[in-house]
N, C-alpha and C. Protein backbone atom coordinates (compact mmCIF):
# COMPACT_ATOMS: atom_id res chain seq x y z
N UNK A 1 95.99 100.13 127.15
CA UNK A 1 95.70 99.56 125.85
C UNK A 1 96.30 98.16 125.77
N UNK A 2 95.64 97.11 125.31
CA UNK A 2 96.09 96.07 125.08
C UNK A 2 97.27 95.89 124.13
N UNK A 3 98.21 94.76 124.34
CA UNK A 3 99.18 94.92 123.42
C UNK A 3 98.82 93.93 122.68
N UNK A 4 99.15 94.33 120.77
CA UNK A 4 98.69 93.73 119.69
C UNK A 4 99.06 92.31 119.86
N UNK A 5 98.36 91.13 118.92
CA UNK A 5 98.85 89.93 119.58
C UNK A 5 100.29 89.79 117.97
N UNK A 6 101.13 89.15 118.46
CA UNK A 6 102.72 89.49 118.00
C UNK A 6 103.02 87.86 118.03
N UNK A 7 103.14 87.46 116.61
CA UNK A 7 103.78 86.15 116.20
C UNK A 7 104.83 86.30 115.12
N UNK A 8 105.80 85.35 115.67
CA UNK A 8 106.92 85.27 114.61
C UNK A 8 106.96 83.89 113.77
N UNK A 9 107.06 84.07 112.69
CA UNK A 9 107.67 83.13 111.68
C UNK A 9 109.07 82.53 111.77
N UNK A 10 109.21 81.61 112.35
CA UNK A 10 111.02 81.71 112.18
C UNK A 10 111.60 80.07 111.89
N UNK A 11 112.88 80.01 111.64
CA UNK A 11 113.33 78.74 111.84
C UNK A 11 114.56 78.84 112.83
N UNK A 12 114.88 77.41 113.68
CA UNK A 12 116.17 77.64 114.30
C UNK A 12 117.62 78.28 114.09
N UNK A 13 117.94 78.15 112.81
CA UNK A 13 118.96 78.50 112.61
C UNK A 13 118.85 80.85 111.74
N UNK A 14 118.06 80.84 111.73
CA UNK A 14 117.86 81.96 111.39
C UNK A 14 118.45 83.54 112.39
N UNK A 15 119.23 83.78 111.92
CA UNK A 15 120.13 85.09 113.17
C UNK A 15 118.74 86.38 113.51
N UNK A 16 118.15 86.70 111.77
CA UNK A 16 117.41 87.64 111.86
C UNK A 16 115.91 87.47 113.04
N UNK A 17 115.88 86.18 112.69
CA UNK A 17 114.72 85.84 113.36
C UNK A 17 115.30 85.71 115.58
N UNK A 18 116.28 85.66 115.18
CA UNK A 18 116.80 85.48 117.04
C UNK A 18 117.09 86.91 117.22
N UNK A 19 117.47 87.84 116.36
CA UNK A 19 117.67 89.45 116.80
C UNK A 19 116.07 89.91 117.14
N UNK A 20 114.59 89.42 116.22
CA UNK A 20 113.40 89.96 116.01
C UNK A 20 113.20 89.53 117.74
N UNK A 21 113.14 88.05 118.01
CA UNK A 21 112.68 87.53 119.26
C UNK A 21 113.39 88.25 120.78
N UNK A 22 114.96 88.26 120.29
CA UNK A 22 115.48 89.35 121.79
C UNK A 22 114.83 90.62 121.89
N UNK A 23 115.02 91.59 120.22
CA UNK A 23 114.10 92.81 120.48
C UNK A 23 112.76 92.28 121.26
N UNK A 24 111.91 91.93 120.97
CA UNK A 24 110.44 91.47 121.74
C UNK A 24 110.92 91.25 123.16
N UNK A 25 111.66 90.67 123.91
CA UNK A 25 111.76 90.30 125.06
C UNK A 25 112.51 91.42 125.79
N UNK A 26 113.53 92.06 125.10
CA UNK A 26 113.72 93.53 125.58
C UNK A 26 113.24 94.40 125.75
N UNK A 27 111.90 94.75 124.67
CA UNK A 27 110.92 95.40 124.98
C UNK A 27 109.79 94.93 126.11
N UNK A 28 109.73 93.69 126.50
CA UNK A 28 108.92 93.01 127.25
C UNK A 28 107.30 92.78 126.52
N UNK A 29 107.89 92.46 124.98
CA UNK A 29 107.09 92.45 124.60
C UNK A 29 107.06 90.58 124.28
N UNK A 30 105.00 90.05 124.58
CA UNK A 30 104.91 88.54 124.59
C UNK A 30 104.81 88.51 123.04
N UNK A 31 105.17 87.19 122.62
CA UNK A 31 104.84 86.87 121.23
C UNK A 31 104.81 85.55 121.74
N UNK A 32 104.19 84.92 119.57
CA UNK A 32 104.05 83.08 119.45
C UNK A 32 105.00 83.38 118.74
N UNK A 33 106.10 82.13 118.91
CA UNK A 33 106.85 81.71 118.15
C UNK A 33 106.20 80.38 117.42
N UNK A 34 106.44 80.35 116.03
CA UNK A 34 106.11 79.50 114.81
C UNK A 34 107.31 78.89 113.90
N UNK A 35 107.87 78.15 114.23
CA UNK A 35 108.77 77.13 113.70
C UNK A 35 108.27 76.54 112.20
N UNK A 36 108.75 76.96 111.60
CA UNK A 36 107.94 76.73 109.88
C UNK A 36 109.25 75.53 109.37
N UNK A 37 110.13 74.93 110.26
CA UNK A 37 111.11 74.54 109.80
C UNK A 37 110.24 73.30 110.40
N UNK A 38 109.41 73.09 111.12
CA UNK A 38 108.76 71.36 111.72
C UNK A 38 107.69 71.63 111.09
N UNK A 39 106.67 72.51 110.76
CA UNK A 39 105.37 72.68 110.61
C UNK A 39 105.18 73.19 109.64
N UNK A 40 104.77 71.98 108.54
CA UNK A 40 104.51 72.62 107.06
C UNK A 40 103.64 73.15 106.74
N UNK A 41 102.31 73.32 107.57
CA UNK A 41 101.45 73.62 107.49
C UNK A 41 101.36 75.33 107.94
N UNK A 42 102.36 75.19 109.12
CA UNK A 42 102.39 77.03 109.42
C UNK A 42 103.35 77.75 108.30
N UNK A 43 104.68 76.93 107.66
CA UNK A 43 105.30 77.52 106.77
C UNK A 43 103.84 78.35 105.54
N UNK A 44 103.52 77.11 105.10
CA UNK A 44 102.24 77.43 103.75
C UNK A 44 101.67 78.64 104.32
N UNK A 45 100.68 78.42 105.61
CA UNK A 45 100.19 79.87 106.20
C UNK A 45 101.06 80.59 106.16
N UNK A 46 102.43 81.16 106.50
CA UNK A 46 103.23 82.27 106.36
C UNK A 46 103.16 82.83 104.83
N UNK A 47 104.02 81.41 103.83
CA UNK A 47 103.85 81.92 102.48
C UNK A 47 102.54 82.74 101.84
N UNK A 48 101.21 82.22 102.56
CA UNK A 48 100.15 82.71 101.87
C UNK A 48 99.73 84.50 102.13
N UNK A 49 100.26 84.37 103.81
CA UNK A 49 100.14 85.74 104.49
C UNK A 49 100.99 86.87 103.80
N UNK A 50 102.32 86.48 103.73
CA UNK A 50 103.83 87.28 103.07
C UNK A 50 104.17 87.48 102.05
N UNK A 51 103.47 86.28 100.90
CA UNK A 51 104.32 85.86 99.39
C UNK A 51 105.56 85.85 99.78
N UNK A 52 106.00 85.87 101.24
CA UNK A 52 107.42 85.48 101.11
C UNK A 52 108.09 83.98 101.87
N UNK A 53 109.01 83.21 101.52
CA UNK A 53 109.54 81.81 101.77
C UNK A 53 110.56 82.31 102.89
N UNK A 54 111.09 83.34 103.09
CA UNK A 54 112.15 83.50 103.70
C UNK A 54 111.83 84.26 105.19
N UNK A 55 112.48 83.81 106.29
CA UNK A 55 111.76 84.21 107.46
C UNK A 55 113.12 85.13 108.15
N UNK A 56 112.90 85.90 108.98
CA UNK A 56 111.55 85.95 109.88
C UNK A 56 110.54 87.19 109.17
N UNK A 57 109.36 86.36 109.58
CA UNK A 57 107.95 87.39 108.99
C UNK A 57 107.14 87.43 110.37
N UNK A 58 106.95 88.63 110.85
CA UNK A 58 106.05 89.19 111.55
C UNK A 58 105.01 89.17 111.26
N UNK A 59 104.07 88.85 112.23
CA UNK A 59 102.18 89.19 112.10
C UNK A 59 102.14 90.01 113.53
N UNK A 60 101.67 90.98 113.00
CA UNK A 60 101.80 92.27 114.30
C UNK A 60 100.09 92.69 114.31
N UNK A 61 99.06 92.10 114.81
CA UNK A 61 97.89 92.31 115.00
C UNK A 61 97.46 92.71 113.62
N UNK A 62 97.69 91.09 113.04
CA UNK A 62 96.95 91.24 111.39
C UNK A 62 98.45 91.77 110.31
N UNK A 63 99.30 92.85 110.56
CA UNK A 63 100.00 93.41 110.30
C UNK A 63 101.36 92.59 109.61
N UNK A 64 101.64 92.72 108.22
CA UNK A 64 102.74 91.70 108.11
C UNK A 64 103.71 92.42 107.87
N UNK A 65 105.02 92.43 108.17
CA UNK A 65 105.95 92.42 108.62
C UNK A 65 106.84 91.65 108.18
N UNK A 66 107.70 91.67 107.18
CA UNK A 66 109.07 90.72 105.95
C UNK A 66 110.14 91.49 107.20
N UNK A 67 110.90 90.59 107.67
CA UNK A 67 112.49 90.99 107.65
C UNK A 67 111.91 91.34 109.20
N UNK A 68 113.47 91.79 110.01
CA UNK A 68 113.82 92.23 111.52
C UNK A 68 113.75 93.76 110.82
N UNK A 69 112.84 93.91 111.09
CA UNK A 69 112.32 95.62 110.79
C UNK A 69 111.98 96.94 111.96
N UNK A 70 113.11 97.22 112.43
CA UNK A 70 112.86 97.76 113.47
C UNK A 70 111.91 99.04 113.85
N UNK A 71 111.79 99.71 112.34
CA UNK A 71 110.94 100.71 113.00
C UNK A 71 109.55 100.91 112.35
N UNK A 72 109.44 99.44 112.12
CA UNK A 72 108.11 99.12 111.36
C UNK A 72 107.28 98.37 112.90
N UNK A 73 108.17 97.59 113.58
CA UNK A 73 107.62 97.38 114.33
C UNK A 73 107.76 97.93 115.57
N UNK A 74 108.39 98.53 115.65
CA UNK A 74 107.97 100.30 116.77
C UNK A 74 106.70 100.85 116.23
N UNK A 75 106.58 101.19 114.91
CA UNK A 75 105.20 101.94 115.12
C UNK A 75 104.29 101.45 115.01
N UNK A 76 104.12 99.74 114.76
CA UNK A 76 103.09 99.05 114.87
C UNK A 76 102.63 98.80 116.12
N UNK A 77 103.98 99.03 117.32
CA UNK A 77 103.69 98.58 118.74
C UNK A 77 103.46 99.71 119.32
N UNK A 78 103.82 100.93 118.90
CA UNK A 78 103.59 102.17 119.50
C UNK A 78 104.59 102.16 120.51
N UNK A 79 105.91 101.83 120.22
CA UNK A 79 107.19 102.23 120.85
C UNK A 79 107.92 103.27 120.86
């Protein structure tokens, strides 16, 4: 089965968003990383996707995702 396509919302200084990105790479799982802290234009797309300003926000194949949510995104990945 293909694995869902997996983008993060994040900014540099964000802890939650560097715990979301190690989980993914521990799992060996690929994602896009989206820097909403250079790109105002992907921030607005996040806000519109989330209603939320505050990152990290997951898009888990369409799937949104507020916060380092661990077992939201286990069963979105089928972990």
């Amino acid at each position: 089965m293909a694995q869902k396509k997996v983008s993060i919302y994040t900014t540099p200084t964000c802890s939650y968003c560097k715990q979301a990105k190690d989980y993914f790479k521990e799992k060996g799982i690929d994602f896009e990383e989206i820097d909403v802290a250079t790109d105002a234009a992907k921030a607005q797309e996040m806000i519109e996707k989330s209603g939320q300003m505050g990152v990290p926000v997951l898009d888990i194949g369409g799937r949104i995702i507020v916060g380092f949510d661990k077992a939201a995104i286990d069963e979105e990945l089928g972990l």
